[in-house]
N, C-alpha and C. Protein backbone atom coordinates (compact mmCIF):
# COMPACT_ATOMS: atom_id res chain seq x y z
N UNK A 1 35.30 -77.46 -62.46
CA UNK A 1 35.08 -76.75 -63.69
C UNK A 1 34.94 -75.26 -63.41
N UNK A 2 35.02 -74.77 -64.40
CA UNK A 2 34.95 -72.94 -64.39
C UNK A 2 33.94 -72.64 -65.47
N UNK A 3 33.12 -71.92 -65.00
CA UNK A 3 32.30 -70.97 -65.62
C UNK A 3 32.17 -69.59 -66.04
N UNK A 4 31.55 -68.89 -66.76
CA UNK A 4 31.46 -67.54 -66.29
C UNK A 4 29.81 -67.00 -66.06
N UNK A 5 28.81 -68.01 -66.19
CA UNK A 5 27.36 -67.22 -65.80
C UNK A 5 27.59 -67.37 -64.75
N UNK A 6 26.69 -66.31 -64.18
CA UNK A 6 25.96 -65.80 -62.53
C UNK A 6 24.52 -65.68 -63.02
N UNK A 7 24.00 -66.61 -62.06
CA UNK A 7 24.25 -67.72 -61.45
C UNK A 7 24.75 -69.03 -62.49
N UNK A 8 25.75 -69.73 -61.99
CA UNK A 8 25.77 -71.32 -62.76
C UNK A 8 24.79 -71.70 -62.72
N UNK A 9 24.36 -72.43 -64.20
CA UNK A 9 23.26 -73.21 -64.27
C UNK A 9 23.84 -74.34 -64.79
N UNK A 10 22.80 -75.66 -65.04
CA UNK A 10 23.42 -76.53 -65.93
C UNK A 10 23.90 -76.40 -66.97
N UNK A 11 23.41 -75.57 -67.89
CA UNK A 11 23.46 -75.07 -69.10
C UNK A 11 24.78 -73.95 -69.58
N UNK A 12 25.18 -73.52 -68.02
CA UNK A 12 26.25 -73.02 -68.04
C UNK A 12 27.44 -73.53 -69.02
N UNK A 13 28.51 -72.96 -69.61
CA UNK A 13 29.39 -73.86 -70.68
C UNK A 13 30.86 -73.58 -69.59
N UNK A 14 31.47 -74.68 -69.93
CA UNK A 14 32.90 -74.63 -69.01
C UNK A 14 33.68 -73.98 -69.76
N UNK A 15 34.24 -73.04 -69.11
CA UNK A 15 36.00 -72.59 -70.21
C UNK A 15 36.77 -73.02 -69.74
N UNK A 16 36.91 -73.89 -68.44
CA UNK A 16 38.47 -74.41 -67.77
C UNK A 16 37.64 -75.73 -66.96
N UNK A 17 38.40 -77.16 -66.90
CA UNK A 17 38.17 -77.86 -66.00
C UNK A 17 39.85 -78.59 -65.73
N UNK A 18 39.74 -79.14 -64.02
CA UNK A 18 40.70 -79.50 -63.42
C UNK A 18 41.51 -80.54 -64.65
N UNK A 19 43.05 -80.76 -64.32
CA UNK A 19 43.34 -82.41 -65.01
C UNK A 19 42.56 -83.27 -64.51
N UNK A 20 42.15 -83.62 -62.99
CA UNK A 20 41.47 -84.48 -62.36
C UNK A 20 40.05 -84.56 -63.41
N UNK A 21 39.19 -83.60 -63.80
CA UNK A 21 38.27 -83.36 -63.86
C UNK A 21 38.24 -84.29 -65.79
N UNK A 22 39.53 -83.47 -66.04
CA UNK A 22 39.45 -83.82 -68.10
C UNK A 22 40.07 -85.24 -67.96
N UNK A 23 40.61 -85.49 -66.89
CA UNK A 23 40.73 -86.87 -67.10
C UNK A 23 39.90 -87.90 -66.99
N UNK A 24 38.51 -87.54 -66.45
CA UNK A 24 37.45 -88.07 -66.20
C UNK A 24 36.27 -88.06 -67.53
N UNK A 25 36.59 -87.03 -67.95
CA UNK A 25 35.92 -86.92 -69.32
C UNK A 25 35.42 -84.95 -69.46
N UNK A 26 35.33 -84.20 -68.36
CA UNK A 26 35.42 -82.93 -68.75
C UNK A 26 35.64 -81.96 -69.63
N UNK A 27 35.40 -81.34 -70.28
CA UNK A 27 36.40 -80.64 -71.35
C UNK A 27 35.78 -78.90 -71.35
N UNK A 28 36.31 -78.00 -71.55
CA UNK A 28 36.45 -76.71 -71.62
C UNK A 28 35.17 -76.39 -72.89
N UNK A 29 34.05 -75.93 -72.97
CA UNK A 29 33.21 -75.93 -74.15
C UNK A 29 31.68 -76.93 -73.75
N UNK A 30 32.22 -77.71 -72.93
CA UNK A 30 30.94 -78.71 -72.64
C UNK A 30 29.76 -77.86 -71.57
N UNK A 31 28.89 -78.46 -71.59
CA UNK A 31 27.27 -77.77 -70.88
C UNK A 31 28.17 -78.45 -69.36
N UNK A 32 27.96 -77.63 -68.39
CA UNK A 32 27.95 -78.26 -66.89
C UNK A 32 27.03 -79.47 -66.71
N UNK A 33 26.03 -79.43 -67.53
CA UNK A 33 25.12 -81.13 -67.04
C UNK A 33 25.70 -81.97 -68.10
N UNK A 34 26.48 -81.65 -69.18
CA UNK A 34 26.98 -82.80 -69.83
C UNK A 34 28.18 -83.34 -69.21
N UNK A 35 29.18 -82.42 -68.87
CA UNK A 35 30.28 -82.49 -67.75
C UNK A 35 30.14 -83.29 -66.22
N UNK A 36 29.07 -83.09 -65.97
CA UNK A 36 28.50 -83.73 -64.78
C UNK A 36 28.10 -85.43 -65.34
N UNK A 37 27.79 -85.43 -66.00
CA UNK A 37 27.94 -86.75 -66.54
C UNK A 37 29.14 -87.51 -66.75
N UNK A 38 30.25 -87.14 -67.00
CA UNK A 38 31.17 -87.87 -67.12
C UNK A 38 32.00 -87.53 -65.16
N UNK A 39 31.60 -85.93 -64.64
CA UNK A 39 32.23 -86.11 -63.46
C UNK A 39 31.15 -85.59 -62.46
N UNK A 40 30.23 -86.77 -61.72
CA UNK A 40 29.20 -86.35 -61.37
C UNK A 40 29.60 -86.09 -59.72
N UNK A 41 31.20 -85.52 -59.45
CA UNK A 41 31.25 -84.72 -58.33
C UNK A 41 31.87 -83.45 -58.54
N UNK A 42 31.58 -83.10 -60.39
CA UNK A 42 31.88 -81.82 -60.36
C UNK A 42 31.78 -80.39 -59.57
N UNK A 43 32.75 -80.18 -58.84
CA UNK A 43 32.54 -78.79 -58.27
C UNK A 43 33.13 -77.57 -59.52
N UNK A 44 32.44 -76.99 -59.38
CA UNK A 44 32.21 -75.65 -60.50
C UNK A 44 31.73 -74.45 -59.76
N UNK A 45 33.04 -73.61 -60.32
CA UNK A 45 33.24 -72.40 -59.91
C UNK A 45 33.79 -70.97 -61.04
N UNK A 46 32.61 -70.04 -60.34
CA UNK A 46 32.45 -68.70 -61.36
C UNK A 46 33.54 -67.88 -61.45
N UNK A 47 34.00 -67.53 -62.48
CA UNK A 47 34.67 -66.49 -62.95
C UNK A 47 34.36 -65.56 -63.55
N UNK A 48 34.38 -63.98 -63.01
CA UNK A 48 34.04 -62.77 -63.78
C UNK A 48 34.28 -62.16 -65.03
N UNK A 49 33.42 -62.84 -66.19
CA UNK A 49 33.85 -62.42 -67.46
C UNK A 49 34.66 -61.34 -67.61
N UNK A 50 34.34 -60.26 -67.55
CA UNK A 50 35.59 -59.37 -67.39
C UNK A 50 37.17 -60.02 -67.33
N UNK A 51 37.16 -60.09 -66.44
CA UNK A 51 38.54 -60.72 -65.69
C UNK A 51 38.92 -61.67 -66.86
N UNK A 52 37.94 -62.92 -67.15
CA UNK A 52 38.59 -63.56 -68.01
C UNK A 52 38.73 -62.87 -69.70
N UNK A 53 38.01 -61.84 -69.91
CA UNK A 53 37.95 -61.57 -71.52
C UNK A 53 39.37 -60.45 -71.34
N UNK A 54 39.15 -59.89 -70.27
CA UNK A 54 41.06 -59.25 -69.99
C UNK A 54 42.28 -60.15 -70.47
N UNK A 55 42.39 -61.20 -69.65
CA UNK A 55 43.71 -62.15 -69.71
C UNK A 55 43.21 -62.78 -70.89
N UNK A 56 42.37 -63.16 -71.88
CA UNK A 56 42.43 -63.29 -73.39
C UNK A 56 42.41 -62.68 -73.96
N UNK A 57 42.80 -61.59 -73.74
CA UNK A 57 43.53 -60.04 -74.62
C UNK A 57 44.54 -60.27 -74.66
N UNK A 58 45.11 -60.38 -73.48
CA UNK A 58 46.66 -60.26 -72.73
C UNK A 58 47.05 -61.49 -74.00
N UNK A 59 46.38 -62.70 -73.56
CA UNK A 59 46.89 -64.15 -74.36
C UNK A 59 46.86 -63.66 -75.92
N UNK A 60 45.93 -62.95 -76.64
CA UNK A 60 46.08 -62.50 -77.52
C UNK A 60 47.09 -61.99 -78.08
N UNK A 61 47.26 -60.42 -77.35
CA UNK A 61 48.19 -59.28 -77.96
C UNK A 61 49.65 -60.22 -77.35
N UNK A 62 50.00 -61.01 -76.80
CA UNK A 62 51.48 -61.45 -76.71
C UNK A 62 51.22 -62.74 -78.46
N UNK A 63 50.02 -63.00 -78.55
CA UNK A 63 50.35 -64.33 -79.66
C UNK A 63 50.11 -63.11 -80.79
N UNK A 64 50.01 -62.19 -81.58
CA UNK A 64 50.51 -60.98 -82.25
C UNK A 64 51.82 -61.63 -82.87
N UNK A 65 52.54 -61.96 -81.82
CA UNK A 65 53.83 -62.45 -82.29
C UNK A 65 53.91 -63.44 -83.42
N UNK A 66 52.94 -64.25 -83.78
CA UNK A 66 53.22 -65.72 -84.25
C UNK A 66 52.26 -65.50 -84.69
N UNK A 67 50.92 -64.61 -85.07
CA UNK A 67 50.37 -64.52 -86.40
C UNK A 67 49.52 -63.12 -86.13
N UNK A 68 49.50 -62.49 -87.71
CA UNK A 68 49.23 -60.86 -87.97
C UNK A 68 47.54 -60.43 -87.16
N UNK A 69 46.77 -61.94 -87.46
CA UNK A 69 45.50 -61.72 -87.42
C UNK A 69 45.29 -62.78 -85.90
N UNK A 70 44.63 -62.23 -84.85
CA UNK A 70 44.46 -62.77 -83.06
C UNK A 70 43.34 -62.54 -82.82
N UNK A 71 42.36 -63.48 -81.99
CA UNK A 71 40.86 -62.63 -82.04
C UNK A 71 40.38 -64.31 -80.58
N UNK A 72 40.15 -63.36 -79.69
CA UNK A 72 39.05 -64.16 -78.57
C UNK A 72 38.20 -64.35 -79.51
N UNK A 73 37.86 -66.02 -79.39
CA UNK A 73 36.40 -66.70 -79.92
C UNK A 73 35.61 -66.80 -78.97
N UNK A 74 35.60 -66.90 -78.18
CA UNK A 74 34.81 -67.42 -76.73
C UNK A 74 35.45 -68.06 -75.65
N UNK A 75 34.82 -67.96 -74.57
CA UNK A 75 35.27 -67.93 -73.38
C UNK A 75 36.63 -68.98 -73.57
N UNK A 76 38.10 -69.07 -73.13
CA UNK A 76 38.80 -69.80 -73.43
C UNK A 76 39.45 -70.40 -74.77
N UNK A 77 39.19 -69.75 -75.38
CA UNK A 77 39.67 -69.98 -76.52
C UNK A 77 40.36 -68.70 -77.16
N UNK A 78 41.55 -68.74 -78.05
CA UNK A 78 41.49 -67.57 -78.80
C UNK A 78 42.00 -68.07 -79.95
N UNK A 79 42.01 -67.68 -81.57
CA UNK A 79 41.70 -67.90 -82.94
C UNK A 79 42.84 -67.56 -83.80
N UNK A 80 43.75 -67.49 -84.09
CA UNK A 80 45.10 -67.36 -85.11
C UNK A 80 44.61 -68.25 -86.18
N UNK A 81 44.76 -66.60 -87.11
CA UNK A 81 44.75 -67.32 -88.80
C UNK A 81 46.47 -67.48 -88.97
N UNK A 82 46.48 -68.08 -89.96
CA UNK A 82 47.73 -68.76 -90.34
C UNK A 82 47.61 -69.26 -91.18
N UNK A 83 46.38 -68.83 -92.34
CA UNK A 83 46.65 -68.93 -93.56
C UNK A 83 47.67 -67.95 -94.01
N UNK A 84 48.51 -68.54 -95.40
CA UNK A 84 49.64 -67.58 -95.90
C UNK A 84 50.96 -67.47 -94.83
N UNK A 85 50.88 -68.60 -93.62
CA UNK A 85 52.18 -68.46 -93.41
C UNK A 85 53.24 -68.70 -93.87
N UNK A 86 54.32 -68.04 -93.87
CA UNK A 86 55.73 -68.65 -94.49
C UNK A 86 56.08 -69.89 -93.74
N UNK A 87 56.01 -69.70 -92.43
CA UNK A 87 57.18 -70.89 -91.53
C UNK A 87 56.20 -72.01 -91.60
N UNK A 88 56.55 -72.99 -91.04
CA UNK A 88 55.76 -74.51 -91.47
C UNK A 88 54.75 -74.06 -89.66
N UNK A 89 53.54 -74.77 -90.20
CA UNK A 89 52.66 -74.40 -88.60
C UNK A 89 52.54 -75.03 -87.20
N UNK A 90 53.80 -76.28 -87.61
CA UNK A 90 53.81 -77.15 -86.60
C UNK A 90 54.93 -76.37 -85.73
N UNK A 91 56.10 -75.13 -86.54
CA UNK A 91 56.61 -74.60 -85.77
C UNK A 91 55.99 -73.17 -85.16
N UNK A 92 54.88 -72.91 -85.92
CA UNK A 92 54.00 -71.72 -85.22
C UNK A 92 53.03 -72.39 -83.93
N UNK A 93 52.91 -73.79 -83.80
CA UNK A 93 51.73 -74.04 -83.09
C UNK A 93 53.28 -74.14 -82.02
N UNK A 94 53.84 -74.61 -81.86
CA UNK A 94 55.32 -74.42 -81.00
C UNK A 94 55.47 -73.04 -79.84
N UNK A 95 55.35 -71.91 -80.90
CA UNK A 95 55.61 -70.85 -80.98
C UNK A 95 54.75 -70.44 -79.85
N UNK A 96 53.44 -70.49 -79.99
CA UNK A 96 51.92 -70.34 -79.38
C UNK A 96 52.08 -70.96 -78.08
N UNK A 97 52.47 -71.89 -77.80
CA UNK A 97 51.84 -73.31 -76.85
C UNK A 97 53.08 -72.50 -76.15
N UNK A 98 54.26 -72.17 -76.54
CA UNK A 98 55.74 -71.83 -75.52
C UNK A 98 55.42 -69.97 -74.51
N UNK A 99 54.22 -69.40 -75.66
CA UNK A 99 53.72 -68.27 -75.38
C UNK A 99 52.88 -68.03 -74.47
N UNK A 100 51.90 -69.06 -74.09
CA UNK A 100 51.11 -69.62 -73.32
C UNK A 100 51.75 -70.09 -72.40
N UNK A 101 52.54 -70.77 -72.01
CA UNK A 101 53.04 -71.31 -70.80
C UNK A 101 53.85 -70.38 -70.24
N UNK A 102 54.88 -69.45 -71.02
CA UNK A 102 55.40 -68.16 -70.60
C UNK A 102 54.24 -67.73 -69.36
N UNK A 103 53.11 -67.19 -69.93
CA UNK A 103 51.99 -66.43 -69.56
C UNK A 103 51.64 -67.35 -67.94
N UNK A 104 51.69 -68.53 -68.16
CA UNK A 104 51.12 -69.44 -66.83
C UNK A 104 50.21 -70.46 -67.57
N UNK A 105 49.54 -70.39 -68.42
CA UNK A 105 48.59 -71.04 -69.26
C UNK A 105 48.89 -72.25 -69.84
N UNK A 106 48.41 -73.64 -69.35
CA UNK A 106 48.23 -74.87 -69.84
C UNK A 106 47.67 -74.59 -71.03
N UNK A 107 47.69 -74.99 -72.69
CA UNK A 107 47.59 -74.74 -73.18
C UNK A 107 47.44 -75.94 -74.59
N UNK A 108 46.49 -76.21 -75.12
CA UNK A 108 46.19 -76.91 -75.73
C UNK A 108 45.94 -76.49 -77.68
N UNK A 109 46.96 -76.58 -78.55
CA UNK A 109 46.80 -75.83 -79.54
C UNK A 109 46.60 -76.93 -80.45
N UNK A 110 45.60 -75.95 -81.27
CA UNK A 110 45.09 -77.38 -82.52
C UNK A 110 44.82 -76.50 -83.83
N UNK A 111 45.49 -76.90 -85.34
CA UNK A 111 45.94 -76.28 -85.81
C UNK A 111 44.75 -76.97 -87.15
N UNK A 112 44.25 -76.15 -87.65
CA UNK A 112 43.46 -76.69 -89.06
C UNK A 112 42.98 -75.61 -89.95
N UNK A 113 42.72 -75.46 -91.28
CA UNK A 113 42.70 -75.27 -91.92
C UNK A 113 41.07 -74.46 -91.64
N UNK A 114 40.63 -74.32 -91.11
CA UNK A 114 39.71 -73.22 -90.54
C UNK A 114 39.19 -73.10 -89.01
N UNK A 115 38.80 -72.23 -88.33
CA UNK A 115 38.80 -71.55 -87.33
C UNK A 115 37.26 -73.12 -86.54
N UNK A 116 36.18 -72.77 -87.39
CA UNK A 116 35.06 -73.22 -86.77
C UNK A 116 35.52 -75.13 -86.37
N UNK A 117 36.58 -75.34 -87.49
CA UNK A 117 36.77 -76.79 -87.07
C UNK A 117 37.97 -76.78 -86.01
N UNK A 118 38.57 -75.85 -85.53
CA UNK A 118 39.76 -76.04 -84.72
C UNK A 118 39.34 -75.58 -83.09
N UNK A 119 37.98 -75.31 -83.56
CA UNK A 119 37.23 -74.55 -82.34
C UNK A 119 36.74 -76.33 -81.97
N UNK A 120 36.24 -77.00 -83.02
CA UNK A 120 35.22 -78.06 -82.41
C UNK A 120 36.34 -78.96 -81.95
N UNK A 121 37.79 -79.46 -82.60
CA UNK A 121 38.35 -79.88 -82.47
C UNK A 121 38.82 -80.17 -80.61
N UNK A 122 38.80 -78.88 -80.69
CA UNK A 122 39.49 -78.22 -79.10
C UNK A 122 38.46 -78.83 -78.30
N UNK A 123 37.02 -78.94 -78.62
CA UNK A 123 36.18 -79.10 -77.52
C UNK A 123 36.35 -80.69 -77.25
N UNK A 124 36.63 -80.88 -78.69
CA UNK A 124 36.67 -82.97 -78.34
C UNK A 124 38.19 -83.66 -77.59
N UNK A 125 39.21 -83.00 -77.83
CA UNK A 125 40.01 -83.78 -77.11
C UNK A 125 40.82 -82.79 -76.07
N UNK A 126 42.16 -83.39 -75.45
CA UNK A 126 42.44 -82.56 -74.61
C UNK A 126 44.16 -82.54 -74.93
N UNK A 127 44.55 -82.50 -75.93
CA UNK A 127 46.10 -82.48 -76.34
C UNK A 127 46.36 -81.65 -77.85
N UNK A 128 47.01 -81.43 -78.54
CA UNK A 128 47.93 -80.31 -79.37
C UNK A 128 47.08 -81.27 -80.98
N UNK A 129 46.36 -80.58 -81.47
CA UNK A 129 46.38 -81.33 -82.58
C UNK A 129 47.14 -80.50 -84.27
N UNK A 130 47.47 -81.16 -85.23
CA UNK A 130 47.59 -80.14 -86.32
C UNK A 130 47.64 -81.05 -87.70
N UNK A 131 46.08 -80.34 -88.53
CA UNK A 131 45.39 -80.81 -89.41
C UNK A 131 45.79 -80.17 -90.77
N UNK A 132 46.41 -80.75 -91.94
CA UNK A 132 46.27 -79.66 -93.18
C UNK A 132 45.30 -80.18 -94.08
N UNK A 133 45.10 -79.34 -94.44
CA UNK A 133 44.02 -79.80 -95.83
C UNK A 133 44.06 -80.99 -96.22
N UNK A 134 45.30 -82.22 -95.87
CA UNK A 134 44.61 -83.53 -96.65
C UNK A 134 43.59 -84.22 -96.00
N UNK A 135 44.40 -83.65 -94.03
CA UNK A 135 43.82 -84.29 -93.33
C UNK A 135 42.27 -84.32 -92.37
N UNK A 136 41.94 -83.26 -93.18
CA UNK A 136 40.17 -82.73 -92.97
C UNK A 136 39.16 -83.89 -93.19
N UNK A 137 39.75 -85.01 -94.12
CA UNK A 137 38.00 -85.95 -93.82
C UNK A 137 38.41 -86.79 -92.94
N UNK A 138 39.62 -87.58 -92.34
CA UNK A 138 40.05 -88.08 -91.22
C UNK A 138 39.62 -87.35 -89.93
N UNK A 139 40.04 -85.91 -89.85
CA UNK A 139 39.17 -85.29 -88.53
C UNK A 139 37.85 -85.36 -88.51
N UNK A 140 36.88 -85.04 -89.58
CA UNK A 140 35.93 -84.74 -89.61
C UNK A 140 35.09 -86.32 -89.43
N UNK A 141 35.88 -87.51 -89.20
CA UNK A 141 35.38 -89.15 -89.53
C UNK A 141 35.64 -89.02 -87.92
N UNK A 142 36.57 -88.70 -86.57
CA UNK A 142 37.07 -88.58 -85.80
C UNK A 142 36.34 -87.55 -84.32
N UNK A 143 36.06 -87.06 -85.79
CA UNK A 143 35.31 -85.89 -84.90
C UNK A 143 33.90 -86.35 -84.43
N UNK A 144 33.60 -85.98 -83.29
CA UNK A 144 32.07 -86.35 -82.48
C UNK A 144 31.61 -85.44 -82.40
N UNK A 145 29.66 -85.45 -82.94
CA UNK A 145 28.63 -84.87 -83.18
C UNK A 145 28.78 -83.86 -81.88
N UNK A 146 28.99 -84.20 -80.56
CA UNK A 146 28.59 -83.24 -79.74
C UNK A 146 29.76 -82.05 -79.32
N UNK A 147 31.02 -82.18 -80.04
CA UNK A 147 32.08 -81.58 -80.26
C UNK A 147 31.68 -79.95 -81.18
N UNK A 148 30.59 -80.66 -81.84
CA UNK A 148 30.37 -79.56 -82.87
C UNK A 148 29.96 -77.84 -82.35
N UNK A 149 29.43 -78.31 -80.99
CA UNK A 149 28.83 -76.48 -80.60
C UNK A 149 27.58 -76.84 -80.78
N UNK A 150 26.75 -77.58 -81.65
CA UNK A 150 25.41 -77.45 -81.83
C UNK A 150 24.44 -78.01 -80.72
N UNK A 151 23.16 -77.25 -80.61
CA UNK A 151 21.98 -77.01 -79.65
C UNK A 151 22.02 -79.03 -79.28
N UNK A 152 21.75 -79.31 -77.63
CA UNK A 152 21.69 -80.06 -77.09
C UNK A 152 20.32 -81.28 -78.30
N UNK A 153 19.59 -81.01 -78.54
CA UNK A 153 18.06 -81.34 -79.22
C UNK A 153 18.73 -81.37 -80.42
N UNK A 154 19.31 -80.78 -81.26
CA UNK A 154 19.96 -81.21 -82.47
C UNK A 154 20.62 -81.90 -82.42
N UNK A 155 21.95 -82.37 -81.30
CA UNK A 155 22.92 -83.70 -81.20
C UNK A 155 21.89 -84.97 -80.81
N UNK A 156 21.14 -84.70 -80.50
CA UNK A 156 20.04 -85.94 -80.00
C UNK A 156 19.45 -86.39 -81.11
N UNK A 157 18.83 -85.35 -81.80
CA UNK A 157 17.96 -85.95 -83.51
C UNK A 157 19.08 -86.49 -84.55
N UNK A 158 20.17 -86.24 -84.19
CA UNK A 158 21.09 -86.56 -85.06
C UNK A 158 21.98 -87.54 -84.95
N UNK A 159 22.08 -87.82 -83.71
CA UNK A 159 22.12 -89.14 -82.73
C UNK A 159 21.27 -90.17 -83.15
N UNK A 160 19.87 -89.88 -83.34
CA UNK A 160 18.55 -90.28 -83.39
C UNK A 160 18.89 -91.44 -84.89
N UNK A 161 19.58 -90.07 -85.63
CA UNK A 161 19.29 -90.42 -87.20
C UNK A 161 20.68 -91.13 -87.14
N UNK A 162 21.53 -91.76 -86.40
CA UNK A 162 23.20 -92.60 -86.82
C UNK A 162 24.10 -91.53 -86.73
N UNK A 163 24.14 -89.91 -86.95
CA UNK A 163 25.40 -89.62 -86.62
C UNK A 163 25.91 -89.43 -85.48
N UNK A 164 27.30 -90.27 -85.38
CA UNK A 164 28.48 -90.17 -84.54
C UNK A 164 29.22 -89.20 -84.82
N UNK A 165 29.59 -88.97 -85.99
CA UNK A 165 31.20 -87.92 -86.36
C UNK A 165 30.03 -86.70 -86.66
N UNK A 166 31.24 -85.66 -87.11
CA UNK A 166 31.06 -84.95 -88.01
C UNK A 166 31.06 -85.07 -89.46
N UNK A 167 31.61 -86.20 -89.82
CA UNK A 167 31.50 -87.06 -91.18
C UNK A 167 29.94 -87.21 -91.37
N UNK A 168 29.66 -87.91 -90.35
CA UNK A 168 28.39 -88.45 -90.70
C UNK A 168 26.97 -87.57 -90.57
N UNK A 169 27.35 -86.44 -89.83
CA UNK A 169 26.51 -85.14 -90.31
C UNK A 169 26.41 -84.54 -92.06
N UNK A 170 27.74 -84.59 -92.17
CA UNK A 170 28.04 -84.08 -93.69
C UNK A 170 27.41 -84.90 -94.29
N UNK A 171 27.42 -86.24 -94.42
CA UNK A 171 26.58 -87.75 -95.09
C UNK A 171 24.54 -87.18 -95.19
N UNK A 172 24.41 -86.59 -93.84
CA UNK A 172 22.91 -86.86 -93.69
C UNK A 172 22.52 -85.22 -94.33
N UNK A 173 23.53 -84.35 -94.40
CA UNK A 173 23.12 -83.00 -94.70
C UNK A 173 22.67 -82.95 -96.29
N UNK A 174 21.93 -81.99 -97.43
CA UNK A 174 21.67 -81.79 -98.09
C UNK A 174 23.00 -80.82 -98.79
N UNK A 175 23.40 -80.91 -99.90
CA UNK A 175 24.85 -80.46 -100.23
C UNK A 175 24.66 -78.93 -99.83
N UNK A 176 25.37 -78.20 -99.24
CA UNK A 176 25.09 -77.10 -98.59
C UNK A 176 24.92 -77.03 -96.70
N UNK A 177 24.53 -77.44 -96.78
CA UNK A 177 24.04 -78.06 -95.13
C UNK A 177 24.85 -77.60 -94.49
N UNK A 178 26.12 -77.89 -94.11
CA UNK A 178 26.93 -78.28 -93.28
C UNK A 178 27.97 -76.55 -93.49
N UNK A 179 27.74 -75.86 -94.24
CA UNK A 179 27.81 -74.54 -94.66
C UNK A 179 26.94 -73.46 -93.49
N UNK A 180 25.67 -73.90 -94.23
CA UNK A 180 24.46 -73.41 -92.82
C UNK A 180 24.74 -73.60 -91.30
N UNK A 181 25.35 -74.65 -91.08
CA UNK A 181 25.12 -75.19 -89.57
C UNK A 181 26.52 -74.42 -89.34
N UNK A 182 27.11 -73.85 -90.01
CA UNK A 182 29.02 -73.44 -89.71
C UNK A 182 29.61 -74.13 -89.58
């Protein structure tokens, strides 16, 4: 796995792990002690933020190309709106993924109808996904609580209380809720 705190801690979050590693259950977004759980001979190694928030510029200003609006979300990730596109987005997510591999970059693109769910999306699986508006309560039934980004002690109470998905967060939230939490 790859990090970028100095020193790694458990708590550290991965932005890159081996195929060996995601095939084991790893994923780019997960805590190093949750990662260690699924690969408990994770070796994990630091990378100088710098260095990496550079080459997600770079990954950025070349994806410019394939939509107006580009923006680093966090470590490993970067964010294309693509609302109001003309071309259909299964040939923009094409576009992206061919831009990325140009670059050297394995590249995993997942396409939905807002940023915060294509972010959680990314953290739960490890292949190309692309969601339109019908298909938001199917992801969100699909989607797993700890996919979401939220604090370790909140997936546990919520665990606690039956939710699995992100569906079933929305179920236990108060109408609004799930607005608050992003």
């Amino acid at each position: 796995g790859v990090v970028v705190d100095d020193p790694v801690r458990s708590v550290s979050v991965l932005v890159d792990a081996t195929a060996a590693a995601r095939a084991q259950g790893a994923k780019p977004g997960m805590r190093v002690l949750d990662a260690q759980q699924y690969v408990p001979q994770l070796v994990v190694d630091r990378i100088d933020p710098e260095r990496l928030a550079a080459e997600l510029h770079v990954v950025a200003e070349v994806l410019l190309s394939c939509s107006p609006v580009v923006e680093p979300v966090m470590p490993g990730f970067v964010a294309l709106d693509l609302g109001g596109m003309v071309r259909p987005l299964a040939a923009i997510a094409g576009d992206v993924k061919r831009a990325c591999e140009r670059m050297g970059h394995a590249a995993n693109v997942v396409v939905t109808p807002g940023t915060k769910l294509s972010l959680a999306i990314a953290r739960a699986v490890d292949h190309d996904v692309l969601v339109d508006d019908a298909g938001v309560a199917a992801a969100l039934r699909s989607l797993p609580v700890d996919a979401l980004g939220l604090p370790a002690d909140l997936v546990a109470s919520l665990a606690a209380l039956g939710a699995r998905s992100a569906a079933d967060v929305q179920r236990l939230l108060p109408k609004g809720g799930v607005e608050r939490l992003g």
